[in-house]
C-alpha atoms as a PDB file:
ATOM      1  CA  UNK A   1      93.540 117.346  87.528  1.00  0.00           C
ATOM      2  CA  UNK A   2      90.730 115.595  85.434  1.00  0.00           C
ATOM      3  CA  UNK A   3      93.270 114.928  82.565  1.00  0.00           C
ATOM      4  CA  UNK A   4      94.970 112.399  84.772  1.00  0.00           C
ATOM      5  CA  UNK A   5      93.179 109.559  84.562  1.00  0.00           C
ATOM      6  CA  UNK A   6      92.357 109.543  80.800  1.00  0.00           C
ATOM      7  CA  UNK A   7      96.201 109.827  80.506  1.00  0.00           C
ATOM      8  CA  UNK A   8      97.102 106.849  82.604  1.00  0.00           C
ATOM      9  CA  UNK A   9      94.727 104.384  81.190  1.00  0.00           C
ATOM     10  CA  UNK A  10      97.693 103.174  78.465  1.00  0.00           C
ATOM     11  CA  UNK A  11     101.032 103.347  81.963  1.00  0.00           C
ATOM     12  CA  UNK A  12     104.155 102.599  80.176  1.00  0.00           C
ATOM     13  CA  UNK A  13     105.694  99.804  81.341  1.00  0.00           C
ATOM     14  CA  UNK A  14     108.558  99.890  84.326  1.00  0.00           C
ATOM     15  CA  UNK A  15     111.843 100.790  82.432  1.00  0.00           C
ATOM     16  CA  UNK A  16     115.323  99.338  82.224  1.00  0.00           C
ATOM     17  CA  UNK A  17     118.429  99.348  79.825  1.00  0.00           C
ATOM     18  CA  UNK A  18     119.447  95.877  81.336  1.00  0.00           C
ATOM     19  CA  UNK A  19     117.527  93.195  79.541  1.00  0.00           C
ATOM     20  CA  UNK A  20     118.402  90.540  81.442  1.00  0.00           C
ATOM     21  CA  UNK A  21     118.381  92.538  84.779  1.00  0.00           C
ATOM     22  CA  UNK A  22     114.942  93.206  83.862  1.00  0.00           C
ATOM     23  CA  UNK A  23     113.800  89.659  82.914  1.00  0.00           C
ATOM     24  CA  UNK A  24     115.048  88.650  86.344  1.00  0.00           C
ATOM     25  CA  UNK A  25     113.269  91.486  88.239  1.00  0.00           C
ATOM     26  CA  UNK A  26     109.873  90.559  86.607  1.00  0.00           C
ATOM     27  CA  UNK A  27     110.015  86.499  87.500  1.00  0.00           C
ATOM     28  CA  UNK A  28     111.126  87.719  91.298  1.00  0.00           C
ATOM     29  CA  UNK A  29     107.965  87.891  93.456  1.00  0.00           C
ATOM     30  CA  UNK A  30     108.338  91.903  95.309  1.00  0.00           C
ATOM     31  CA  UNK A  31     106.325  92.720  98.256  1.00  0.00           C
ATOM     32  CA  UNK A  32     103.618  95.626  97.158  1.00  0.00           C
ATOM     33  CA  UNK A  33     102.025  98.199  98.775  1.00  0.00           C
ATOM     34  CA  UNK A  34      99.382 100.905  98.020  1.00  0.00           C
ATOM     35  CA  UNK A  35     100.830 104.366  99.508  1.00  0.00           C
ATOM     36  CA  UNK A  36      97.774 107.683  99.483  1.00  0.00           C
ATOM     37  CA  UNK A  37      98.379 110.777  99.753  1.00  0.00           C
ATOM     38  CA  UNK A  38      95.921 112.960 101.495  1.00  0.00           C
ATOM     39  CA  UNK A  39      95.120 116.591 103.012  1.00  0.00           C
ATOM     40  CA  UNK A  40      96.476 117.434 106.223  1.00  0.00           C
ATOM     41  CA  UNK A  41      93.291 119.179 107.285  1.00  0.00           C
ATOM     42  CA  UNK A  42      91.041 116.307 106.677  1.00  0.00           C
ATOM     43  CA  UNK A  43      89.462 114.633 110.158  1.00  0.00           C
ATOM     44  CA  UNK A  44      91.771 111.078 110.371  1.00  0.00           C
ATOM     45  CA  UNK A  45      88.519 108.921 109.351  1.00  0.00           C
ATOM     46  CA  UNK A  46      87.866 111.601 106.309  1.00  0.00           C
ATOM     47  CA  UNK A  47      91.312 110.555 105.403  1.00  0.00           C
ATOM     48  CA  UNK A  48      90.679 107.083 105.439  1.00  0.00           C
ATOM     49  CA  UNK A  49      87.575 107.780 103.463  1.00  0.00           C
ATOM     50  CA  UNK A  50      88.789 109.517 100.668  1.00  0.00           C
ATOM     51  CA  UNK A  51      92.039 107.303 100.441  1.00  0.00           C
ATOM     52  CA  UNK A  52      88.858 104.496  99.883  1.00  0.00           C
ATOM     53  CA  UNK A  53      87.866 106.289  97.671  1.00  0.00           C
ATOM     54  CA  UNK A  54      91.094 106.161  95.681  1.00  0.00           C
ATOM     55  CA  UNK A  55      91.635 102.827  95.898  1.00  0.00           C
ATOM     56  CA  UNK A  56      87.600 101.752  94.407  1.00  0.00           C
ATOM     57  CA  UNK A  57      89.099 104.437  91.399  1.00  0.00           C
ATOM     58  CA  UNK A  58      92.291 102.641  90.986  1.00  0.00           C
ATOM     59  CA  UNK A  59      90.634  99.047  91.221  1.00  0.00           C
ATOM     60  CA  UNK A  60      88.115 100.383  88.714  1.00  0.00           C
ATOM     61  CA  UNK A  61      90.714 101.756  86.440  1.00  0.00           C
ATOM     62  CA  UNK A  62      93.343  98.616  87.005  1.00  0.00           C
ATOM     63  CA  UNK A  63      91.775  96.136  88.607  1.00  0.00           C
ATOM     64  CA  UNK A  64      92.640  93.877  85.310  1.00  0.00           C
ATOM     65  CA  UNK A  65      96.264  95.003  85.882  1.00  0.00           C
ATOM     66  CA  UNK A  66      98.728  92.439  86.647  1.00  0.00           C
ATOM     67  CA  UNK A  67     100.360  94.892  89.468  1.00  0.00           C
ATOM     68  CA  UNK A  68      96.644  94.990  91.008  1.00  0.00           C
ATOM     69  CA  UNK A  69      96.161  91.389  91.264  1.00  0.00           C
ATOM     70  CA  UNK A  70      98.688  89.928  92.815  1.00  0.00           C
ATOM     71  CA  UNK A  71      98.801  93.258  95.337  1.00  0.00           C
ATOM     72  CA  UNK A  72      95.166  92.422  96.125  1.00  0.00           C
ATOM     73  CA  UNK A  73      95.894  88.356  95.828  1.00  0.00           C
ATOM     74  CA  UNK A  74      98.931  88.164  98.447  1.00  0.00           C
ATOM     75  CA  UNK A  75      99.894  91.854  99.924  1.00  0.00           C
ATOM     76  CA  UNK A  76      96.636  94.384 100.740  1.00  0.00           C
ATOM     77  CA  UNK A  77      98.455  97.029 102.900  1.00  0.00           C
ATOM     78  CA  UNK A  78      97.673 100.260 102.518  1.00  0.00           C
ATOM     79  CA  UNK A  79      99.914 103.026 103.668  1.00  0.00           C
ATOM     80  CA  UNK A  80      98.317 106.525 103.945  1.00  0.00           C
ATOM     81  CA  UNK A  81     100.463 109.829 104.216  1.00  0.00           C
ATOM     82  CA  UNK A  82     100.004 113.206 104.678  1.00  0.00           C
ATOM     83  CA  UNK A  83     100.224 115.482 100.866  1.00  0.00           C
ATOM     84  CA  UNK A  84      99.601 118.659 102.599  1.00  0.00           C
ATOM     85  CA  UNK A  85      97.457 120.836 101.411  1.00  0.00           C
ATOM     86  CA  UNK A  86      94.951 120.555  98.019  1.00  0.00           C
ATOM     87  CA  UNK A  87      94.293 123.792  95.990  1.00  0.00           C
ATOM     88  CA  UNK A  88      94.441 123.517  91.564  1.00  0.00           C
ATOM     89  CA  UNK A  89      95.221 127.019  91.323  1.00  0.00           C
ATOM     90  CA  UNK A  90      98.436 127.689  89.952  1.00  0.00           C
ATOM     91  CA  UNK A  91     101.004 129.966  89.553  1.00  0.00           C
ATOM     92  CA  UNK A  92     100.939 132.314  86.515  1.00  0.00           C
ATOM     93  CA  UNK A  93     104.452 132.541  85.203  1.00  0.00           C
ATOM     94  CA  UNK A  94     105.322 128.795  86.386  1.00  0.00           C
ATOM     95  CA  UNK A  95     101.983 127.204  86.335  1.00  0.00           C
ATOM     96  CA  UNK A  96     102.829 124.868  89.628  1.00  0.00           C
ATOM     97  CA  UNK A  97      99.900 124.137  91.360  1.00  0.00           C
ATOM     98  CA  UNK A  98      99.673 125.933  94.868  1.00  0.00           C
ATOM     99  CA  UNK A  99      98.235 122.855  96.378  1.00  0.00           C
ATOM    100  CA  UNK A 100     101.448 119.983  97.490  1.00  0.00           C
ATOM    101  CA  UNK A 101      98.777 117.304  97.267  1.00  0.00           C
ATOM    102  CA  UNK A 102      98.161 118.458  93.601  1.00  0.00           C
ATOM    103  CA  UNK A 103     101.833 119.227  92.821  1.00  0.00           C
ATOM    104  CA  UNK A 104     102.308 115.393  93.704  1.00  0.00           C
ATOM    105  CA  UNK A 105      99.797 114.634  91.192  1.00  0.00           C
ATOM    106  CA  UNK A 106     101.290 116.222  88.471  1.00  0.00           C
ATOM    107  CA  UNK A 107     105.068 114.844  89.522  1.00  0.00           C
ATOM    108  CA  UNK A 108     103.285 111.635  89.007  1.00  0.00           C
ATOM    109  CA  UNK A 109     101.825 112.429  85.717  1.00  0.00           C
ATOM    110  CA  UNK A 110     105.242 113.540  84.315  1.00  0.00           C
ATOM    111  CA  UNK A 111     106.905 110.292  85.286  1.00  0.00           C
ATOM    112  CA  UNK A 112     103.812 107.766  84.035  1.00  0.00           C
ATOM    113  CA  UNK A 113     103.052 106.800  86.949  1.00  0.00           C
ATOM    114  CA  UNK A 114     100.039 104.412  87.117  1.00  0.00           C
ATOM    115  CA  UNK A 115      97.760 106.760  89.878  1.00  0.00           C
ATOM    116  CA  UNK A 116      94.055 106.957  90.776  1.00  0.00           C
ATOM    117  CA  UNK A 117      92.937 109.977  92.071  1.00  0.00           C
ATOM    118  CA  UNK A 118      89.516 111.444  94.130  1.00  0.00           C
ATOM    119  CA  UNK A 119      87.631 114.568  94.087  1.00  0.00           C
ATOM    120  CA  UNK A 120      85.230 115.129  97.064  1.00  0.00           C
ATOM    121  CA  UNK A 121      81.985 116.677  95.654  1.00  0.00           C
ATOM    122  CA  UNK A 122      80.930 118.265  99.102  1.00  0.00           C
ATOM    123  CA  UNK A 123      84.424 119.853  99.525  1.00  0.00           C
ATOM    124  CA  UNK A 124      83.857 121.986  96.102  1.00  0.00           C
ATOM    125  CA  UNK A 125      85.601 119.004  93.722  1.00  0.00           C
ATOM    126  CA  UNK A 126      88.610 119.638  95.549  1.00  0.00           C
ATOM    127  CA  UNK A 127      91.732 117.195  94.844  1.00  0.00           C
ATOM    128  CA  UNK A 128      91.389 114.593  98.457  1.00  0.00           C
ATOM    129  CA  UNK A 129      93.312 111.379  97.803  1.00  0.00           C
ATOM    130  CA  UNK A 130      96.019 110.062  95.340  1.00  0.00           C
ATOM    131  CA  UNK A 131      96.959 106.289  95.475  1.00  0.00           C
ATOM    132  CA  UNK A 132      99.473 104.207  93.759  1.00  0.00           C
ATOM    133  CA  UNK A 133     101.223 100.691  94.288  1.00  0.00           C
ATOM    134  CA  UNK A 134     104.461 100.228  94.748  1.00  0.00           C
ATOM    135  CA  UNK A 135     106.710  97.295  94.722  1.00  0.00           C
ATOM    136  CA  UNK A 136     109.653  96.786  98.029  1.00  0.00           C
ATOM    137  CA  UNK A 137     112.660  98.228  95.911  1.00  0.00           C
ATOM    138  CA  UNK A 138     110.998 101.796  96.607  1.00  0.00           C
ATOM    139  CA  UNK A 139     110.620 101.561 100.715  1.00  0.00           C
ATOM    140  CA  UNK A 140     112.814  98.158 101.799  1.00  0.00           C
ATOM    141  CA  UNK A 141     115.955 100.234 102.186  1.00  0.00           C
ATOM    142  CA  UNK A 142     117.912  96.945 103.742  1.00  0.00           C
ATOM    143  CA  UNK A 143     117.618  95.006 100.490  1.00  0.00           C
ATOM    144  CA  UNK A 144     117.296  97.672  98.372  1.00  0.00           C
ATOM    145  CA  UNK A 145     120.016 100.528  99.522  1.00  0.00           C
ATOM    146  CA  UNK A 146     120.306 104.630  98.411  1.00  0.00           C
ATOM    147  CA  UNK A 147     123.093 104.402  95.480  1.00  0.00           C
ATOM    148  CA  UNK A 148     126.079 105.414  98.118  1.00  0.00           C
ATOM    149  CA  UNK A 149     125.084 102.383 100.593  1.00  0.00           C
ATOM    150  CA  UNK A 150     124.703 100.284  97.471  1.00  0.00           C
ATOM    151  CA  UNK A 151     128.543 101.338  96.367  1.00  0.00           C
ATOM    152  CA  UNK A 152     129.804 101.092  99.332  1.00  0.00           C
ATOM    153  CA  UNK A 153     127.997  97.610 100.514  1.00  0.00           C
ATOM    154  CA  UNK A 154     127.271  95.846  97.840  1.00  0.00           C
ATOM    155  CA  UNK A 155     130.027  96.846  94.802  1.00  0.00           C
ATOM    156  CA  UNK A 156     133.134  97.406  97.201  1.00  0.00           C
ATOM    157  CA  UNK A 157     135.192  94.838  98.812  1.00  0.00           C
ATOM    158  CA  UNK A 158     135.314  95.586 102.500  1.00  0.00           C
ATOM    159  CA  UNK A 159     139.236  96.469 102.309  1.00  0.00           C
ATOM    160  CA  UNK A 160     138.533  98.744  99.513  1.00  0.00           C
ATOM    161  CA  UNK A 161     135.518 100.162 101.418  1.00  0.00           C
ATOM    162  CA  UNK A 162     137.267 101.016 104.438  1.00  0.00           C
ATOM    163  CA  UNK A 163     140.158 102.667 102.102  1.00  0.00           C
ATOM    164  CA  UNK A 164     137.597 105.047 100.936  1.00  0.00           C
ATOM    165  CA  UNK A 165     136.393 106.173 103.544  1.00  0.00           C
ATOM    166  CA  UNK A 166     139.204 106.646 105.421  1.00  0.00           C
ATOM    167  CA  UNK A 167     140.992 108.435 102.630  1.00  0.00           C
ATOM    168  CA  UNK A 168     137.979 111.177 102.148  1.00  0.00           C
ATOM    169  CA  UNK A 169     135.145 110.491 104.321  1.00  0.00           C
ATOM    170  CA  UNK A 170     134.017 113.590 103.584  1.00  0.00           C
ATOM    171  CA  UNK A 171     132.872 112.727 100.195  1.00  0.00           C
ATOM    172  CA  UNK A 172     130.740 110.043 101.324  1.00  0.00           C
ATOM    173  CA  UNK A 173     128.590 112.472 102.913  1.00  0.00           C
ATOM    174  CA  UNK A 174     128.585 114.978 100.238  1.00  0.00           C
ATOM    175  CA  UNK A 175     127.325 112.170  97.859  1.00  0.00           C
ATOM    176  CA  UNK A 176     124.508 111.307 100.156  1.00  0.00           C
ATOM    177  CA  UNK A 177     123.358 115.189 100.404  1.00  0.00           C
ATOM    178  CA  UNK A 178     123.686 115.965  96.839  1.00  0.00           C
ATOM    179  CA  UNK A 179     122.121 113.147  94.465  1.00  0.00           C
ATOM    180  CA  UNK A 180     123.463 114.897  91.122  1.00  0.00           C
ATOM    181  CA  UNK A 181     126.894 114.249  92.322  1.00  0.00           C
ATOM    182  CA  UNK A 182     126.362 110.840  92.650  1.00  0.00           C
ATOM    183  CA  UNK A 183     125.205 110.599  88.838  1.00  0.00           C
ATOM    184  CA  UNK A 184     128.455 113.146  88.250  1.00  0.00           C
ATOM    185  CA  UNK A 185     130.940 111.264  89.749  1.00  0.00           C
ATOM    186  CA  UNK A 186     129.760 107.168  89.538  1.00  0.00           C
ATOM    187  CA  UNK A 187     127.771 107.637  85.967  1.00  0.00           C
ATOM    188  CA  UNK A 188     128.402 103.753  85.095  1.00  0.00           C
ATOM    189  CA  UNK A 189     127.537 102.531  88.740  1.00  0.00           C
ATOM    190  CA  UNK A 190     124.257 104.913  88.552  1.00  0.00           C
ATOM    191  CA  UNK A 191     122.853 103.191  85.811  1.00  0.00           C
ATOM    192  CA  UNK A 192     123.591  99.905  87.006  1.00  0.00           C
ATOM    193  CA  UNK A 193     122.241 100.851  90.262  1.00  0.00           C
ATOM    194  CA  UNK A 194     119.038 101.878  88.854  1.00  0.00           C
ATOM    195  CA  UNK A 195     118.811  98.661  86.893  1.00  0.00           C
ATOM    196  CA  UNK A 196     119.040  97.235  90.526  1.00  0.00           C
ATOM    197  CA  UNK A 197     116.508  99.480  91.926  1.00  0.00           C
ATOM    198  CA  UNK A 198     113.690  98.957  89.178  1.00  0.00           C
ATOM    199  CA  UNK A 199     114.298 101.850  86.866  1.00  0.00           C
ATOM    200  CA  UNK A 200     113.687 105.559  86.362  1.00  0.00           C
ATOM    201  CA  UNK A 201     110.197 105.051  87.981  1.00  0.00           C
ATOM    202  CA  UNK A 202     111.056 103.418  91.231  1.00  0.00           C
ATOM    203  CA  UNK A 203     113.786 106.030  91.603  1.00  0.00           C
ATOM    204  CA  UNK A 204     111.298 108.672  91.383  1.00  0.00           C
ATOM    205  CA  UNK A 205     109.010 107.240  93.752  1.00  0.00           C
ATOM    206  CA  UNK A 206     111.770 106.281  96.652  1.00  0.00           C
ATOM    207  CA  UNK A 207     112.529 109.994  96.391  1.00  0.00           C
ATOM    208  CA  UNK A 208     109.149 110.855  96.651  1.00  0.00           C
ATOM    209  CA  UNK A 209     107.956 109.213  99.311  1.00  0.00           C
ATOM    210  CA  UNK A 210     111.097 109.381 101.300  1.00  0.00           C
ATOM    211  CA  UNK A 211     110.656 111.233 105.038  1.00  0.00           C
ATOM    212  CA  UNK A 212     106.973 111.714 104.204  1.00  0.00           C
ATOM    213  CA  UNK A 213     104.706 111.417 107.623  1.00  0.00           C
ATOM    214  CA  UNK A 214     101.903 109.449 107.873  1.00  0.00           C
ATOM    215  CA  UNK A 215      98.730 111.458 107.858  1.00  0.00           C
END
């Protein structure tokens, strides 16, 4: 883990084939949040702890960041959850990392996400806490729906949603289970809704920290 943070100090920016989608995405103002991820086997105010950690390493790394300010200007909540358990070894053949807190890590090295990270000195430099900021179009599912709500609510007229499901309501459910057939079937509306969501990135991170518990 101690490539991460001299491979984040340069995050590529939020991504989106829609110029003027993303123009209009960067004047809106979106509600932020910091989420952590912690051990489950931490006492709850060693959790809190480490997660400060974090957060003095991300202000420390991005505090100049325009993301940083205006989450520590106008927003400031912090939402900790639980990343299981922390161990760097890693498989031979695969190399995954045994540890879920660390295999989080490195899921949000491969998609650039912008991360601090802590390593508790009197737990043997083990990985603790993992903390990132997120804007609403990852977690405010009423505004921002899952692609087949956002089809279904948002692109369909209401005659032509009630058609569809009525004709083969089983699909709708089979395109909520399986996300690749989403991408299969609606390529065109995929894009676009991902231009709605924020990009690749926020994508990611919805799927991430969806049905995670709080630690």
């Amino acid at each position: 883990m101690g490539h991460y943070l001299s491979e984040m100090l340069n995050p590529e920016p939020i991504d989106s084939s829609n110029k003027k989608s993303k123009e209009e995405m960067e004047e809106k103002e979106f509600e932020l949040r910091m989420y952590f991820f912690v051990p489950y086997n931490l006492s709850p105010i060693q959790q809190a702890i480490q997660a400060g950690h974090a957060a003095v390493e991300y202000a420390y790394q991005f505090g100049k960041t325009k993301i940083f300010k205006d989450f520590a200007n106008n927003w400031k909540t912090w939402i900790i959850l639980n990343g299981g358990t922390t161990n760097e070894r890693r498989n031979i053949e695969k190399g995954v990392a045994f540890g879920t807190l660390n295999q989080i890590g490195d899921e949000l090295l491969e998609h650039k996400i912008q991360f601090s990270y802590f390593k508790e000195p009197d737990l043997n430099d083990a990985l603790t806490a993992l903390c990132f900021i997120v804007d609403e179009r990852v977690f405010n599912y009423d505004d921002y729906p899952d692609f087949v709500n956002w089809l279904l609510n948002i692109k369909m007229y209401e005659s032509a949603k009630e058609e569809a499901q009525k004709n083969n309501p089983e699909l709708w459910v089979r395109l909520r289970l399986y996300p690749d057939l989403q991408q299969e079937m609606f390529p065109e509306y995929y894009e676009e809704w991902k231009v709605f969501m924020g990009g690749e990135k926020n994508v990611f991170l919805r799927e991430l920290l969806r049905d995670k518990r709080l630690a």
